[in-house]
PDB file of N, CA and C in Angstrom:
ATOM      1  N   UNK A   1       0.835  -1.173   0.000  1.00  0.00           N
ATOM      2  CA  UNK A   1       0.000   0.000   0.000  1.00  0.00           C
ATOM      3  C   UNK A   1       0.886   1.246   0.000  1.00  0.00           C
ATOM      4  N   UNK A   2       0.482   2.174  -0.816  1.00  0.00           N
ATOM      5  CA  UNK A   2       1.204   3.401  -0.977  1.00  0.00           C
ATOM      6  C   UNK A   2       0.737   4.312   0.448  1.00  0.00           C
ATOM      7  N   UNK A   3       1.769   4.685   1.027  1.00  0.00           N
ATOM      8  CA  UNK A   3       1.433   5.901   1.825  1.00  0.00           C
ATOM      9  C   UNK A   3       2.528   6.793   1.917  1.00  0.00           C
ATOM     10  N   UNK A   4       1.604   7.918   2.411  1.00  0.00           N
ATOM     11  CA  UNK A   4       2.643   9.116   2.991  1.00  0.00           C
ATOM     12  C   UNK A   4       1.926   9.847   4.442  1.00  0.00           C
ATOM     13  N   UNK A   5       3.039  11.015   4.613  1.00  0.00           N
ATOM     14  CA  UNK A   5       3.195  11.635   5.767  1.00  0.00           C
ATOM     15  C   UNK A   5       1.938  11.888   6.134  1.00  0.00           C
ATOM     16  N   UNK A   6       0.618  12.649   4.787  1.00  0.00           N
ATOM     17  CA  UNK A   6      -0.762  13.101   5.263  1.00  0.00           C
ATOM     18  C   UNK A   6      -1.572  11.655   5.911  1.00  0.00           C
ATOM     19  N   UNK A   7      -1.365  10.410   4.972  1.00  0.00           N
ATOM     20  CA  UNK A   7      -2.217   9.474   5.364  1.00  0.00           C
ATOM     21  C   UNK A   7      -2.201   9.335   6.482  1.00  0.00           C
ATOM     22  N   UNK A   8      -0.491   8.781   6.622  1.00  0.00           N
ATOM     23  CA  UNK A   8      -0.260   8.479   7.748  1.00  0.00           C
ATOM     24  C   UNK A   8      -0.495   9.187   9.539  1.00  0.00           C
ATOM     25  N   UNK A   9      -0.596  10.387   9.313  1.00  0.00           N
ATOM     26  CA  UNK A   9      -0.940  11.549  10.301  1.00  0.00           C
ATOM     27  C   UNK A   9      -2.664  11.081   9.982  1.00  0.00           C
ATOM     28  N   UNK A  10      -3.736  11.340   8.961  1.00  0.00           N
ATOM     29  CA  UNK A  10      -5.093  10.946   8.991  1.00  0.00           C
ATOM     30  C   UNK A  10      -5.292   9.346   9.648  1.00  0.00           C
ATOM     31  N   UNK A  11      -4.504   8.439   9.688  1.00  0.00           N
ATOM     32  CA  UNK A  11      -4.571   7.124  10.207  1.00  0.00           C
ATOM     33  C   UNK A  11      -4.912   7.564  11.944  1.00  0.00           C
ATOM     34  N   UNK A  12      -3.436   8.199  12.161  1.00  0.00           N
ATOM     35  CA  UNK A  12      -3.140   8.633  13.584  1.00  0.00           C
ATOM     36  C   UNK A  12      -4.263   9.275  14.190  1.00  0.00           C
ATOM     37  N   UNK A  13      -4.560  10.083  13.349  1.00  0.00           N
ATOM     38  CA  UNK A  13      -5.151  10.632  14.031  1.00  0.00           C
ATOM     39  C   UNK A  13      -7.104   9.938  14.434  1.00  0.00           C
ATOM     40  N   UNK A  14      -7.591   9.150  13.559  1.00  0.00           N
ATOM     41  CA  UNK A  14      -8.665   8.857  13.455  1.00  0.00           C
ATOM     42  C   UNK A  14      -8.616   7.398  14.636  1.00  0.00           C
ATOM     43  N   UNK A  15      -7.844   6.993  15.068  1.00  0.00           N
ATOM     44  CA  UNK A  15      -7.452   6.183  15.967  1.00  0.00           C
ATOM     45  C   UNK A  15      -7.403   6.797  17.281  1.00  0.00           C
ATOM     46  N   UNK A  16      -6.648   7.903  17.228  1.00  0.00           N
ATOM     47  CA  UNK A  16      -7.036   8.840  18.325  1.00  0.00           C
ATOM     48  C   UNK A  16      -8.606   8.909  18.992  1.00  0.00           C
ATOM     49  N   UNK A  17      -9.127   9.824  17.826  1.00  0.00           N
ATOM     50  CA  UNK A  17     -10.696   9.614  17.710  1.00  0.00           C
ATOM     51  C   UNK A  17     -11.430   8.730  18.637  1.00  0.00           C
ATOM     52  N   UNK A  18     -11.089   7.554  17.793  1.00  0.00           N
ATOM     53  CA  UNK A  18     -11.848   6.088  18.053  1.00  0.00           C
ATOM     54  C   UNK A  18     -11.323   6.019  19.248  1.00  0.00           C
ATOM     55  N   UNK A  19     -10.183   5.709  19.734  1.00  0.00           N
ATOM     56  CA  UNK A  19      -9.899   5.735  21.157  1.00  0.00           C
ATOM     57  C   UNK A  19     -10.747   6.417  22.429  1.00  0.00           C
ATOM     58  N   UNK A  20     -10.593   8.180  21.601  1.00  0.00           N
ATOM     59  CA  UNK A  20     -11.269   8.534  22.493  1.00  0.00           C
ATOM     60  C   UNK A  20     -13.167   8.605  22.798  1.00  0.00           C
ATOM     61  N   UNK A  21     -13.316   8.135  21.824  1.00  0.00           N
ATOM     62  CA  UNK A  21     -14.610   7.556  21.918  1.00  0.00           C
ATOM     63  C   UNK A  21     -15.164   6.305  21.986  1.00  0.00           C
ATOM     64  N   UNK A  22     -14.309   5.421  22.718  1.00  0.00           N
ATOM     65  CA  UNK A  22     -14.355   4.115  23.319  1.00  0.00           C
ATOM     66  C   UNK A  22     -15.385   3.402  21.984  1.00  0.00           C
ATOM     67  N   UNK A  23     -14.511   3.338  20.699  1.00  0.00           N
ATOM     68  CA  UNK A  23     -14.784   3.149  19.581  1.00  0.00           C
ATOM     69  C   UNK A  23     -16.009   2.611  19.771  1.00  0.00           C
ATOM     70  N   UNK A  24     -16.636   3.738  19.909  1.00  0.00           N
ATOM     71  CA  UNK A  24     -18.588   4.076  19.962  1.00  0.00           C
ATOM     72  C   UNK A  24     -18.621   4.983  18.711  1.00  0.00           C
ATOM     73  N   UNK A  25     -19.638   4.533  17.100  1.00  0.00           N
ATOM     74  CA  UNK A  25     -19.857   5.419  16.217  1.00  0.00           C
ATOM     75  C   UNK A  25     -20.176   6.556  16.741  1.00  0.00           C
ATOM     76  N   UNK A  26     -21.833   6.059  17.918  1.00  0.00           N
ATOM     77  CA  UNK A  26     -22.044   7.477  17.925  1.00  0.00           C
ATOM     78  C   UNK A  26     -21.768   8.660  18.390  1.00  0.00           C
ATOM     79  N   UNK A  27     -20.619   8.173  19.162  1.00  0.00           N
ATOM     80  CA  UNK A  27     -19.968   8.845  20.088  1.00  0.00           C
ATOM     81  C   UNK A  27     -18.733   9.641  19.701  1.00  0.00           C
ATOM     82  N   UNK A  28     -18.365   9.046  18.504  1.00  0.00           N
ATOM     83  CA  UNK A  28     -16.973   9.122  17.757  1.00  0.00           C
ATOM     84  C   UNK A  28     -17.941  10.631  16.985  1.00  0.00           C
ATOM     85  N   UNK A  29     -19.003  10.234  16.407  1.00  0.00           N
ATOM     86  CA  UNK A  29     -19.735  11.642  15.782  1.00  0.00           C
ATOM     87  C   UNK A  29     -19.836  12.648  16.115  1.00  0.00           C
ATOM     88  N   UNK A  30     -20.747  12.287  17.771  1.00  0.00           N
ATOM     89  CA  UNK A  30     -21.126  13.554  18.563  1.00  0.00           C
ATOM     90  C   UNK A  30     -19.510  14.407  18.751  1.00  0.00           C
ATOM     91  N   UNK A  31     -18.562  13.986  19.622  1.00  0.00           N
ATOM     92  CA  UNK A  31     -17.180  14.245  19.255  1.00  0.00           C
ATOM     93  C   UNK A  31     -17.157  15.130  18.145  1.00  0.00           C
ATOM     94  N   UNK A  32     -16.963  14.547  16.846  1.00  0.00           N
ATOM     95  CA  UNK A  32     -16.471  15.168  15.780  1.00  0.00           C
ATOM     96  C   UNK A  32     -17.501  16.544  15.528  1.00  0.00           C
ATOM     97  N   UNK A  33     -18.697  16.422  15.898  1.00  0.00           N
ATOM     98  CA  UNK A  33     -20.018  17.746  15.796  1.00  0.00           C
ATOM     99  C   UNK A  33     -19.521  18.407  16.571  1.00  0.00           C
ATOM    100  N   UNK A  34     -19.103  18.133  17.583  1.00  0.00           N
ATOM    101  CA  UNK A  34     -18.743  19.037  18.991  1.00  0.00           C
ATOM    102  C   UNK A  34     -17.129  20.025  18.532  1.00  0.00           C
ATOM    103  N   UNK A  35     -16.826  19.323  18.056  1.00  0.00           N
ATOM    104  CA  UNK A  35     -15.252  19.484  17.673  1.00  0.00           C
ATOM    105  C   UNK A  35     -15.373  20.622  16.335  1.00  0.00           C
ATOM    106  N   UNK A  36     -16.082  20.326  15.455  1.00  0.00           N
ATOM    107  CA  UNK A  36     -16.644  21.250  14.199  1.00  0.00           C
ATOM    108  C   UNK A  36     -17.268  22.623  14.819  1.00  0.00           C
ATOM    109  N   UNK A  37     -18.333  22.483  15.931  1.00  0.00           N
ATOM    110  CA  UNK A  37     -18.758  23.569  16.387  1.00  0.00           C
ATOM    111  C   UNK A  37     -18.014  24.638  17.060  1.00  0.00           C
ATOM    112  N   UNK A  38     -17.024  23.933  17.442  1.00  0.00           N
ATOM    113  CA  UNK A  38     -15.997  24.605  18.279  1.00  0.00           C
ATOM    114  C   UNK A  38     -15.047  25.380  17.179  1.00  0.00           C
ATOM    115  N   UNK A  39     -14.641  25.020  16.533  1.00  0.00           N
ATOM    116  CA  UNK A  39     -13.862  25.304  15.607  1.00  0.00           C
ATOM    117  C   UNK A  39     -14.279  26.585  15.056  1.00  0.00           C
ATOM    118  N   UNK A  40     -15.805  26.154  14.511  1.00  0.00           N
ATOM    119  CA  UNK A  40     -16.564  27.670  13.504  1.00  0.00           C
ATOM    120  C   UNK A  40     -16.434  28.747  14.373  1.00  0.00           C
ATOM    121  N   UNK A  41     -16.773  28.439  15.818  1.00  0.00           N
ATOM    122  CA  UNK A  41     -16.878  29.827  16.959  1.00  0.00           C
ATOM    123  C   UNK A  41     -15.260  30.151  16.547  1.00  0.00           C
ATOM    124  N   UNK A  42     -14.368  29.326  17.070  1.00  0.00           N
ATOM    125  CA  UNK A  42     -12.962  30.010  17.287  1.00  0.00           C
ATOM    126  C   UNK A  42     -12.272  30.522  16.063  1.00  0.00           C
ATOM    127  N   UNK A  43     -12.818  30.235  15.159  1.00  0.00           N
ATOM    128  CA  UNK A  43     -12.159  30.595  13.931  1.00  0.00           C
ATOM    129  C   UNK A  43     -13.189  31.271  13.116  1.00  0.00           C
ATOM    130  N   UNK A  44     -14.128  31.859  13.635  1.00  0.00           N
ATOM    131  CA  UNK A  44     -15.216  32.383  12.444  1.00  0.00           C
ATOM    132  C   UNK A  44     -15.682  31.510  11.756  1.00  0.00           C
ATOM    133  N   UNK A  45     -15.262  30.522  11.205  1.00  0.00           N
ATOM    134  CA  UNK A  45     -16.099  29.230  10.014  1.00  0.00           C
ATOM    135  C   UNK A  45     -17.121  29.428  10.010  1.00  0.00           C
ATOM    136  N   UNK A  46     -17.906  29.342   8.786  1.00  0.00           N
ATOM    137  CA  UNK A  46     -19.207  29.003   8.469  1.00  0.00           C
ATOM    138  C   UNK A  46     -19.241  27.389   7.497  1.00  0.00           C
ATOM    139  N   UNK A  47     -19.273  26.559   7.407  1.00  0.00           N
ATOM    140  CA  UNK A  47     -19.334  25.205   7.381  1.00  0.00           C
ATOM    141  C   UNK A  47     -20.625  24.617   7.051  1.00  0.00           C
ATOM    142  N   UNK A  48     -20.552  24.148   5.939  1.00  0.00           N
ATOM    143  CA  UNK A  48     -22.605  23.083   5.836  1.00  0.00           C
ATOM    144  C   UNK A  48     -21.957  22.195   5.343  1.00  0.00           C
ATOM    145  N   UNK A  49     -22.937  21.324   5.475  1.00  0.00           N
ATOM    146  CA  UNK A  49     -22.927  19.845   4.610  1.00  0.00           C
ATOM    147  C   UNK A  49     -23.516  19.505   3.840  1.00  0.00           C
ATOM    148  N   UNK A  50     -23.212  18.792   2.566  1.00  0.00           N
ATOM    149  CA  UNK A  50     -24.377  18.717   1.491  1.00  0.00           C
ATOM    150  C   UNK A  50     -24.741  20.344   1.019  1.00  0.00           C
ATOM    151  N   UNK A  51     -26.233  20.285   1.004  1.00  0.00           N
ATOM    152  CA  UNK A  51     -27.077  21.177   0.228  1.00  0.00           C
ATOM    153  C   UNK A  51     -27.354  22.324   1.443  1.00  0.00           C
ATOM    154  N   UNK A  52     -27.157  21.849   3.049  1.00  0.00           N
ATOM    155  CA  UNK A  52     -27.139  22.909   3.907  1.00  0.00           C
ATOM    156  C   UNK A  52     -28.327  22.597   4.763  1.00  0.00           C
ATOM    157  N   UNK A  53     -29.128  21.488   4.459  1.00  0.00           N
ATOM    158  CA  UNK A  53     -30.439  20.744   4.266  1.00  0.00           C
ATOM    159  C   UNK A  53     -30.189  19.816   5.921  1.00  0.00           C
ATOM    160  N   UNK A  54     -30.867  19.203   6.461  1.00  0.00           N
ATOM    161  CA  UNK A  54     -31.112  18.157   7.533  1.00  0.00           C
ATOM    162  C   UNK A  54     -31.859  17.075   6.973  1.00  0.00           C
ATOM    163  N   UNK A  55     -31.600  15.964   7.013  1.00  0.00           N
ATOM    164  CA  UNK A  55     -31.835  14.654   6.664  1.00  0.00           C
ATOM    165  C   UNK A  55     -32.321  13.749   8.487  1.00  0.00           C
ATOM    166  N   UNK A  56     -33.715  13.024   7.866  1.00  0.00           N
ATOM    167  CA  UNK A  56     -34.257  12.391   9.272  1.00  0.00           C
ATOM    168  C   UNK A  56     -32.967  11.016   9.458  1.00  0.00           C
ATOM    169  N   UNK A  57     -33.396  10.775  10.677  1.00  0.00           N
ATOM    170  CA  UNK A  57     -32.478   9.605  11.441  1.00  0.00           C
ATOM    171  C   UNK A  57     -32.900   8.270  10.547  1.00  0.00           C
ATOM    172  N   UNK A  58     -31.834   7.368  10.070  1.00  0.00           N
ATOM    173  CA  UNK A  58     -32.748   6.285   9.199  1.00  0.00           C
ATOM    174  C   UNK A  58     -33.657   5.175  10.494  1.00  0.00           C
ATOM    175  N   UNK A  59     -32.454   5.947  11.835  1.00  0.00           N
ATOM    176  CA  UNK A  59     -32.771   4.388  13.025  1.00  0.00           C
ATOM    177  C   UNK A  59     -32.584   5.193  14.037  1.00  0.00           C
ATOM    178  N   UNK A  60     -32.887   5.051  15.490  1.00  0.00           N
ATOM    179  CA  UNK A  60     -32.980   5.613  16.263  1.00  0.00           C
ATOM    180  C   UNK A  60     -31.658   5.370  17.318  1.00  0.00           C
ATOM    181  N   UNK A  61     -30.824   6.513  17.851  1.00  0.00           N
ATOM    182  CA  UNK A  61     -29.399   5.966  18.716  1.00  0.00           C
ATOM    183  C   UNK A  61     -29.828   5.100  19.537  1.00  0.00           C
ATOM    184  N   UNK A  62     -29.224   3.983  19.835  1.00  0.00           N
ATOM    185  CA  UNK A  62     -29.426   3.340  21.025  1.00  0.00           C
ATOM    186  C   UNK A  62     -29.114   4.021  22.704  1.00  0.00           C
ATOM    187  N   UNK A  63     -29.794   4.124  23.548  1.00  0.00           N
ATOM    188  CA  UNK A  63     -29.996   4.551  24.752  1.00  0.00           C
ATOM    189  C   UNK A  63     -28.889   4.304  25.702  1.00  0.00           C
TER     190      UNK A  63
END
């Protein structure tokens, strides 16, 4: 497999992640939302996804 310095730092770092979200998806998400929100405040960002739109839950988080 071909890699370099970026992959390899995106590997690292998404392991991090997962770590710190006791490799829980939904937890690994909320994280990453939390982490995005933070960001737009500290840096001004304005940021959408897609079309800018909200899409329903296909399944409900588990409790």
């Amino acid at each position: 497999m071909i890699t370099t310095h970026l992959l390899e730092e995106k590997e690292k770092t998404q392991k991090k992640l997962a770590k710190e979200a006791q490799y829980d998806v939904w937890k690994y998400m909320e994280n990453t939302h939390k982490s995005v929100f933070e960001a737009q405040k500290k840096y001004g960002l304005t940021l959408k996804y897609g079309n800018g739109g909200s899409l329903e839950p296909l399944f409900k988080q588990p409790a």
